[in-house]
N, C-alpha and C. Protein backbone atom coordinates (compact mmCIF):
# COMPACT_ATOMS: atom_id res chain seq x y z
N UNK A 1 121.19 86.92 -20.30
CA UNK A 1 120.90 85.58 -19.85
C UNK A 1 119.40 85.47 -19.67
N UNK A 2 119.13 85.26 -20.92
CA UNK A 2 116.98 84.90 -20.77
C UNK A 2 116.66 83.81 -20.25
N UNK A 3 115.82 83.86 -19.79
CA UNK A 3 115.30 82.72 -19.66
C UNK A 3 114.73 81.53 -20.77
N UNK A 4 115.57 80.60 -21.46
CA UNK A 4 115.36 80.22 -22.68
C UNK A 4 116.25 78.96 -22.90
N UNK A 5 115.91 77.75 -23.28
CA UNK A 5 116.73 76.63 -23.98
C UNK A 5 117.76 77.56 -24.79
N UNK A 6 119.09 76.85 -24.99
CA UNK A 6 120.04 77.26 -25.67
C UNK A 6 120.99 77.89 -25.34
N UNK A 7 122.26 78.13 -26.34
CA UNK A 7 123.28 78.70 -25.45
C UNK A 7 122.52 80.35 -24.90
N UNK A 8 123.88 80.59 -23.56
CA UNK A 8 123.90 81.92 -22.89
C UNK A 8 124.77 83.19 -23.67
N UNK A 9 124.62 84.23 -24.32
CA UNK A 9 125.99 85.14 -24.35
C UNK A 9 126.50 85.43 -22.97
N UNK A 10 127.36 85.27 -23.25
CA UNK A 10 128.48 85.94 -22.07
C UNK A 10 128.56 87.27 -21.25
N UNK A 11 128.30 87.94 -22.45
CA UNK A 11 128.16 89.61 -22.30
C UNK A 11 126.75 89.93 -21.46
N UNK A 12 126.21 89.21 -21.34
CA UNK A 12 125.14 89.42 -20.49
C UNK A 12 124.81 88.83 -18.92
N UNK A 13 126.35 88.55 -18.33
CA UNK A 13 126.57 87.61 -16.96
C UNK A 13 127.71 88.62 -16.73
N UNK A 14 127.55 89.06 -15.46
CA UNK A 14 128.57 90.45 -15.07
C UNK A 14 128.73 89.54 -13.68
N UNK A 15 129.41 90.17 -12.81
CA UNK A 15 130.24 89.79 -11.40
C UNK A 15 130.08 91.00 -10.46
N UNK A 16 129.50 90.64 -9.72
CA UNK A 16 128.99 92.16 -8.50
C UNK A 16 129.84 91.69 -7.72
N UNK A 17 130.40 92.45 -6.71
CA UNK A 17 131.22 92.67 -5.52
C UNK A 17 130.63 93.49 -4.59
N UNK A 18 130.10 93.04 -3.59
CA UNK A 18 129.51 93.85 -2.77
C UNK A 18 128.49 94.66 -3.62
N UNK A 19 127.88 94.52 -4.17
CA UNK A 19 126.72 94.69 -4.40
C UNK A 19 126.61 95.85 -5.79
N UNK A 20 128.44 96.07 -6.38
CA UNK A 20 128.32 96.25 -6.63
C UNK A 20 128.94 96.17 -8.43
N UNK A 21 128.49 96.10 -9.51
CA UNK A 21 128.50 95.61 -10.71
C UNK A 21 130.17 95.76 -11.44
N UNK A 22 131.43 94.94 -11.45
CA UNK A 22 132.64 95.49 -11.95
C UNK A 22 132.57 95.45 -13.47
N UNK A 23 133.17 97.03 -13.28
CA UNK A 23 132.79 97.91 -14.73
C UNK A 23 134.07 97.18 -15.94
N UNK A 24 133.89 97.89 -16.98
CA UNK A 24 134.87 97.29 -18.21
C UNK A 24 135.26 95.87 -17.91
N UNK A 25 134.51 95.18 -17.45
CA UNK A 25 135.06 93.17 -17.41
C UNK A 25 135.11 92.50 -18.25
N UNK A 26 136.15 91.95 -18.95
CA UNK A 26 135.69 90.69 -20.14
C UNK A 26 135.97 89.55 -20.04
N UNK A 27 136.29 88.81 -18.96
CA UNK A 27 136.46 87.98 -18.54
C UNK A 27 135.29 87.71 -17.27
N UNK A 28 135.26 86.14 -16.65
CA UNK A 28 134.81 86.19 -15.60
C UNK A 28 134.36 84.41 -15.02
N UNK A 29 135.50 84.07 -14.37
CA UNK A 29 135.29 82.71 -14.32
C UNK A 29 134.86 82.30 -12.45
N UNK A 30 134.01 81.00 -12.78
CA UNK A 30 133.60 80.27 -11.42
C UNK A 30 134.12 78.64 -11.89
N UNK A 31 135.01 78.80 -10.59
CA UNK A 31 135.37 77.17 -10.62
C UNK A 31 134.88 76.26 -9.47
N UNK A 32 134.68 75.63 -9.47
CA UNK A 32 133.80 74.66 -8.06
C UNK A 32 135.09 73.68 -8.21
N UNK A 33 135.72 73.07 -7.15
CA UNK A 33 135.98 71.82 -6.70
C UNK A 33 136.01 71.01 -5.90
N UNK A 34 136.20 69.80 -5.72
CA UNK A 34 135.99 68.84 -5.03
C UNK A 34 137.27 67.70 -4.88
N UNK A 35 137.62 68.30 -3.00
CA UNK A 35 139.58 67.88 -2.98
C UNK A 35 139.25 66.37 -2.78
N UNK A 36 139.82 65.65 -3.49
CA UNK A 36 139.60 63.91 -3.18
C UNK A 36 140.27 63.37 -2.77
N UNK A 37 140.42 62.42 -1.74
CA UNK A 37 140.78 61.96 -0.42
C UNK A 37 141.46 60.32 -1.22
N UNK A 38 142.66 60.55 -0.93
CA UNK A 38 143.28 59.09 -1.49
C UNK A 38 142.93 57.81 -0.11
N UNK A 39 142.16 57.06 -0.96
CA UNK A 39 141.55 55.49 -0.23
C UNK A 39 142.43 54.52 -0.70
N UNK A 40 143.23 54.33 -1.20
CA UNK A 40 143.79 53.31 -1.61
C UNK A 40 144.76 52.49 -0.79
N UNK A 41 144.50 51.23 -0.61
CA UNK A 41 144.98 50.47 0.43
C UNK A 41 146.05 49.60 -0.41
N UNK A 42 146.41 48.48 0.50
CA UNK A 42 147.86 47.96 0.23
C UNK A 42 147.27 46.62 -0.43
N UNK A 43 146.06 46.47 -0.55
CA UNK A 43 145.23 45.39 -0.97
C UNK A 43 144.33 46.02 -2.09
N UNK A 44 144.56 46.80 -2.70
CA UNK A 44 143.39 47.77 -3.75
C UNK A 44 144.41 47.37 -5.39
N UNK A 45 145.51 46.09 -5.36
CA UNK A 45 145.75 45.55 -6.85
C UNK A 45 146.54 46.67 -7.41
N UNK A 46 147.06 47.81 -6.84
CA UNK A 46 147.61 48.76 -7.92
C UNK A 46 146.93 49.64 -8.30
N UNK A 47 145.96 49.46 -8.08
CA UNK A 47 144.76 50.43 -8.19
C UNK A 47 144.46 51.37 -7.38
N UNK A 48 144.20 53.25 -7.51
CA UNK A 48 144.08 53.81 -6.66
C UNK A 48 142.45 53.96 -6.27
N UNK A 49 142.39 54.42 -5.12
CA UNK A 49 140.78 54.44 -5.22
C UNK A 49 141.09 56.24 -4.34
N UNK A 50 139.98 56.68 -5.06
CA UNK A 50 139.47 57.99 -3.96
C UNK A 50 137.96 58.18 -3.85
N UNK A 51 138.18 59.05 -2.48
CA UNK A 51 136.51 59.95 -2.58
C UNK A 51 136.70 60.81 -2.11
N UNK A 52 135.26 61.38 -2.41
CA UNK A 52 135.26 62.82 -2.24
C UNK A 52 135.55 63.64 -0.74
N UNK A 53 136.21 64.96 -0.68
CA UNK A 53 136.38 65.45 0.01
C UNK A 53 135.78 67.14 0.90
N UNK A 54 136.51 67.57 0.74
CA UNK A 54 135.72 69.35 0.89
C UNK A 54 135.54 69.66 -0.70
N UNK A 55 134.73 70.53 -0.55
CA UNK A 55 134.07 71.66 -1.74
C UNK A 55 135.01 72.92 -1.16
N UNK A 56 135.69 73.42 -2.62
CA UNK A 56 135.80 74.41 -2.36
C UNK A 56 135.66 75.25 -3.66
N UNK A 57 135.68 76.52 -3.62
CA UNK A 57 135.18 77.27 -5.40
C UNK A 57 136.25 78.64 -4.99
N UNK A 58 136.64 78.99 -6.15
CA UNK A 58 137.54 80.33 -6.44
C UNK A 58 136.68 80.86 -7.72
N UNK A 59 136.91 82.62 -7.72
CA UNK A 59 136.37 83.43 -8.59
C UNK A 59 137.35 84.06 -9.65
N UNK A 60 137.38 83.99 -11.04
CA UNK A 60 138.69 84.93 -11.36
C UNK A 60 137.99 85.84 -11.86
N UNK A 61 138.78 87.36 -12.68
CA UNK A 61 137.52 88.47 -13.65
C UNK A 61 139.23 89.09 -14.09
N UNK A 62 139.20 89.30 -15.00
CA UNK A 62 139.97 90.46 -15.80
C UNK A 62 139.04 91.24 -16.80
N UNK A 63 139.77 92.41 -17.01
CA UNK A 63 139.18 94.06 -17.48
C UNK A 63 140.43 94.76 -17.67
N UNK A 64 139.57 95.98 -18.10
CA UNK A 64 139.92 97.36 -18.58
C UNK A 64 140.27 97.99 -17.12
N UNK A 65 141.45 98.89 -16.77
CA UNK A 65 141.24 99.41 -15.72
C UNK A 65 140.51 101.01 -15.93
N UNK A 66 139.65 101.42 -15.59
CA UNK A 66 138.81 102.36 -15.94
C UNK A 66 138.87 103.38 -14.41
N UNK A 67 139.36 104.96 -14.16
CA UNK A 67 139.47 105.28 -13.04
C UNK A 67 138.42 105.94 -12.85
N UNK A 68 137.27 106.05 -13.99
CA UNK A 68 135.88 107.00 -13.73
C UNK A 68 134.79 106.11 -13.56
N UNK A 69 134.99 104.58 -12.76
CA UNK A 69 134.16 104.18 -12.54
C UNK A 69 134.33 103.69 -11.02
N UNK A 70 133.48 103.96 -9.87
CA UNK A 70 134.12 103.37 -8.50
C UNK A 70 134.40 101.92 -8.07
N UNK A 71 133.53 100.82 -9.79
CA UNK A 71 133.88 99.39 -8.96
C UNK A 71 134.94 98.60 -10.32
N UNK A 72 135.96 99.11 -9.66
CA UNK A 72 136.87 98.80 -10.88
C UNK A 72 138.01 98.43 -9.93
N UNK A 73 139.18 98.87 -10.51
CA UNK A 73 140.97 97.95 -10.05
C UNK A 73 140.35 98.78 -8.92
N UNK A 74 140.52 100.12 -8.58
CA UNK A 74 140.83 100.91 -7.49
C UNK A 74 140.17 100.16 -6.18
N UNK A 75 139.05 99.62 -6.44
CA UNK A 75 137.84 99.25 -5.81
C UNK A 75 138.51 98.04 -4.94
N UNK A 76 138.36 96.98 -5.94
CA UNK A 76 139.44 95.55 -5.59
C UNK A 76 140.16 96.07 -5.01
N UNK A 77 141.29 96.82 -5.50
CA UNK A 77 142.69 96.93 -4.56
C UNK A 77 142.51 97.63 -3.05
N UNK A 78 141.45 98.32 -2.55
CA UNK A 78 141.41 98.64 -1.05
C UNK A 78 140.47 96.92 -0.93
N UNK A 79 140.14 96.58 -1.05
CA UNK A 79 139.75 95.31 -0.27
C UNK A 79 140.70 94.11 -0.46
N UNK A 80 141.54 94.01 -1.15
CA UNK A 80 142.84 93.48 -0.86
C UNK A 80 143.93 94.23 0.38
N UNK A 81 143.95 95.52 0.09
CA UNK A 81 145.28 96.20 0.97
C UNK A 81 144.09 96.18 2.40
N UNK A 82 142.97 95.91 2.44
CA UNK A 82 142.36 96.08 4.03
C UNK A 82 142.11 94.81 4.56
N UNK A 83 142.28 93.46 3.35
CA UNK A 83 142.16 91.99 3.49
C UNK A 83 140.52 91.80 4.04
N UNK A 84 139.72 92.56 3.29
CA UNK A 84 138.39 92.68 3.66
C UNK A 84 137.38 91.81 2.66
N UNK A 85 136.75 90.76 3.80
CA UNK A 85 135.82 90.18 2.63
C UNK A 85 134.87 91.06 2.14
N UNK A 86 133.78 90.00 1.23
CA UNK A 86 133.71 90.82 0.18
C UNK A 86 132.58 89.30 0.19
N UNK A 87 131.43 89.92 -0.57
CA UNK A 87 130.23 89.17 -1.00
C UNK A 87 130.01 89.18 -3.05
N UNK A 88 130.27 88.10 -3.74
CA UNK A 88 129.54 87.86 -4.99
C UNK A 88 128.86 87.85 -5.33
N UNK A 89 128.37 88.11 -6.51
CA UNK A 89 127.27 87.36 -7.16
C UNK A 89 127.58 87.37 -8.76
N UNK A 90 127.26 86.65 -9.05
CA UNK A 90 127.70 85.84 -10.67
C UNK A 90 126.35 86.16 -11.31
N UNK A 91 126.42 86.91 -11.59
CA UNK A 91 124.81 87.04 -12.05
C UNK A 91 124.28 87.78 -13.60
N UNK A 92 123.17 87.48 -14.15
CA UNK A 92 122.99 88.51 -15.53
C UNK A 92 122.90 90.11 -14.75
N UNK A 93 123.24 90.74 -16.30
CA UNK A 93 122.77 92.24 -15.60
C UNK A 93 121.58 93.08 -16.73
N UNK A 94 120.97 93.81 -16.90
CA UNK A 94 120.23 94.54 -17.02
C UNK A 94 118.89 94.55 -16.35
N UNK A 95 117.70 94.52 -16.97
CA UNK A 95 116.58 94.39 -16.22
C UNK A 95 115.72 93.34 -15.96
N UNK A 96 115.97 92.45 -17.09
CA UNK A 96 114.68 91.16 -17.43
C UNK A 96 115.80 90.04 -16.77
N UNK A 97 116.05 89.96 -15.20
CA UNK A 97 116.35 88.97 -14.67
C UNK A 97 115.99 87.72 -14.25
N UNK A 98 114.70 88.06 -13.91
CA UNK A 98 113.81 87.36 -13.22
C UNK A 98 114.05 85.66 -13.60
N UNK A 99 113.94 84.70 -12.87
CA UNK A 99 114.28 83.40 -12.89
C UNK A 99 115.48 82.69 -13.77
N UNK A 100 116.23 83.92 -13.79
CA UNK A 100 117.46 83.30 -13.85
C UNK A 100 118.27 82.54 -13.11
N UNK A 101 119.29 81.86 -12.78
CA UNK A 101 120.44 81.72 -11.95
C UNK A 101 121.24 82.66 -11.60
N UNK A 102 121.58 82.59 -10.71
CA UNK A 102 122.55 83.18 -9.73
C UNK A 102 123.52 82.72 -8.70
N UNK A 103 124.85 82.59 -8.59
CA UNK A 103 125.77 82.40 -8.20
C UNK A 103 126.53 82.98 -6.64
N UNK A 104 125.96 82.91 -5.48
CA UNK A 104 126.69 83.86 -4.18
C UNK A 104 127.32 82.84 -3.22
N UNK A 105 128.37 84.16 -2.70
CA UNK A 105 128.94 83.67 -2.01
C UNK A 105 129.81 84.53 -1.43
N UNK A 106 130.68 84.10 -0.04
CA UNK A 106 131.63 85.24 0.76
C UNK A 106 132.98 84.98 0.32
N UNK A 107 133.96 85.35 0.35
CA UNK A 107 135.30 85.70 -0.04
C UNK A 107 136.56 86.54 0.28
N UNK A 108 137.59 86.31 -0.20
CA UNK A 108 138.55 86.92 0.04
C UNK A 108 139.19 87.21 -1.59
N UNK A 109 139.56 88.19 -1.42
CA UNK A 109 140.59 88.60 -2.77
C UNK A 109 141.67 88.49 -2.77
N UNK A 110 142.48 87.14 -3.71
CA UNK A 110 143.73 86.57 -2.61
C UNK A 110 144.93 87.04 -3.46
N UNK A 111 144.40 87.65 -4.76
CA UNK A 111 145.55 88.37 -5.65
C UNK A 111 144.70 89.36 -6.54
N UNK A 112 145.33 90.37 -7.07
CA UNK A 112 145.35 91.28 -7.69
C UNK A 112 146.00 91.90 -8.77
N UNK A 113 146.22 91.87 -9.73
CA UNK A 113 147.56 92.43 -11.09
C UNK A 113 146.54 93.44 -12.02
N UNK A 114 147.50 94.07 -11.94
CA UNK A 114 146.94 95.65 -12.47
C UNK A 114 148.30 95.91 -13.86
N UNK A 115 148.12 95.46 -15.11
CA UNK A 115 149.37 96.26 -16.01
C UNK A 115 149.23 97.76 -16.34
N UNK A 116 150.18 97.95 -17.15
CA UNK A 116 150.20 99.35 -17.73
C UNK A 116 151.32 98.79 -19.27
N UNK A 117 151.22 97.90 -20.21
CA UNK A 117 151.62 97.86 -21.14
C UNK A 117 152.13 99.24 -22.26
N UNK A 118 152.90 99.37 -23.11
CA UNK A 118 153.42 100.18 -23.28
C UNK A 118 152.65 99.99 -25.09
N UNK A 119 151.66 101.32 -24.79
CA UNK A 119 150.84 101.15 -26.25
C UNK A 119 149.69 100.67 -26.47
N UNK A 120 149.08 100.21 -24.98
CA UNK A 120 148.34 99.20 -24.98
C UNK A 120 147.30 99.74 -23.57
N UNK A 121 145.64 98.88 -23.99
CA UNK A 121 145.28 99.36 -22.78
C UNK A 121 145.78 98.96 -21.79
N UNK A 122 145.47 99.44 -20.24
CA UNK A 122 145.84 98.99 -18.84
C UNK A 122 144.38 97.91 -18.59
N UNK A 123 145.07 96.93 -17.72
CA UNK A 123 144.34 96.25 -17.45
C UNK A 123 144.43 95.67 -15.51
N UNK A 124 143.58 94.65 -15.83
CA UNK A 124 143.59 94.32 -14.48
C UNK A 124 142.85 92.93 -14.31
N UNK A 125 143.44 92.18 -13.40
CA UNK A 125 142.74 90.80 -13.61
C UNK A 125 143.17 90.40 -11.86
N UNK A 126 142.23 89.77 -11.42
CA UNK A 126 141.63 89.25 -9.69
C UNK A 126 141.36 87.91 -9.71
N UNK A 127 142.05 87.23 -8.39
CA UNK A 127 141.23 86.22 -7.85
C UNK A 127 140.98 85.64 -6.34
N UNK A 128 139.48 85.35 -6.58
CA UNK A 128 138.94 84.99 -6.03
C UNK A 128 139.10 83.63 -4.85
N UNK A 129 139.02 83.52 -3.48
CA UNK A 129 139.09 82.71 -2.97
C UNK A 129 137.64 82.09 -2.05
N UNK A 130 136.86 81.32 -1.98
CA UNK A 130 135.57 81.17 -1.59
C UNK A 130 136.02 81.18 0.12
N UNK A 131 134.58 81.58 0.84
CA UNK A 131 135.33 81.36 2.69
C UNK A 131 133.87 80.62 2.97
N UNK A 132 133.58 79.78 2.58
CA UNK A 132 132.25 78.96 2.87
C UNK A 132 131.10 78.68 1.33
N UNK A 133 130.01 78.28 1.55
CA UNK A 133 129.71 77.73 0.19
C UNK A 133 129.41 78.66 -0.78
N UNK A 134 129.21 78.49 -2.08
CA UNK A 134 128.79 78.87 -3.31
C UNK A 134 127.20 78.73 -3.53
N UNK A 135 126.38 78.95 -3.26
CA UNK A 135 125.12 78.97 -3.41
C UNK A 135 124.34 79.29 -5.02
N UNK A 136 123.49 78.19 -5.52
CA UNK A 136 123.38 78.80 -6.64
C UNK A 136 121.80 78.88 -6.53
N UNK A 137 121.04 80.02 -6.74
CA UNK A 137 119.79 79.98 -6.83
C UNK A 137 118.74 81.03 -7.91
N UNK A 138 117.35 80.60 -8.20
CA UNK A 138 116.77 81.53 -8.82
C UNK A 138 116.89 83.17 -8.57
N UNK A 139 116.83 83.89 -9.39
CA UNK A 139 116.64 85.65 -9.32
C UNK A 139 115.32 85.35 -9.41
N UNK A 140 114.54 86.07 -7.98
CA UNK A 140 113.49 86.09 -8.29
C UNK A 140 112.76 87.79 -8.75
């Protein structure tokens, strides 16, 4: 993720958890929403009206489950079984970060699925629940 007009690759925006980088990921989604508040009165013609309400954002990530790396399924799954938050960041990874975007925020890990397909790699896929805002700011 350079700093540069044009599209982003993907492969270059990883998901830290506590600070720290989850390994084999190929997936990795941020959703923001906004719950909207039904206004519509008995005089609004049939017509509904809304506005806006709370912000809230969820995190998802699926992967490879990999057991020779420490921030992988194993990792997630004690901060699910201890119901322990947990800090994000949505962020590029290697070295040339600098004024990029960045994505943080606090959380809970509100599910977890780990397969073992027959023939196939094991995998693992998480999500994310936000516990206050999503902050998006420069890497400086």
């Amino acid at each position: 993720m350079t700093v540069m007009a044009g599209s982003i690759n993907g492969t270059s925006v990883g998901l830290y958890v506590n600070g720290s980088l989850i390994a084999y990921a190929k997936n990795t989604t941020i959703q923001r929403s906004v719950n909207m508040i039904d206004i519509t009165t008995k005089t609004s013609a049939g017509v509904s009206g809304a506005m806006p309400g709370t912000r809230s954002w969820t995190c998802s990530i699926d992967g490879l489950v990999a057991y020779d790396s420490a921030a992988n399924a194993e990792f997630l799954d004690g901060l699910v079984t201890g119901r322990t938050s947990c800090t994000i960041k949505f962020k590029p990874t290697g070295s040339s970060k600098s004024g990029n975007a960045q994505w943080v925020g606090n959380c809970y890990i509100d599910s977890l699925e780990i397969t073992a397909p027959m023939e196939d790699a094991m995998t693992f896929s998480a999500s994310f629940t936000g516990n206050g805002a999503l902050t998006k700011s420069d890497i400086t």
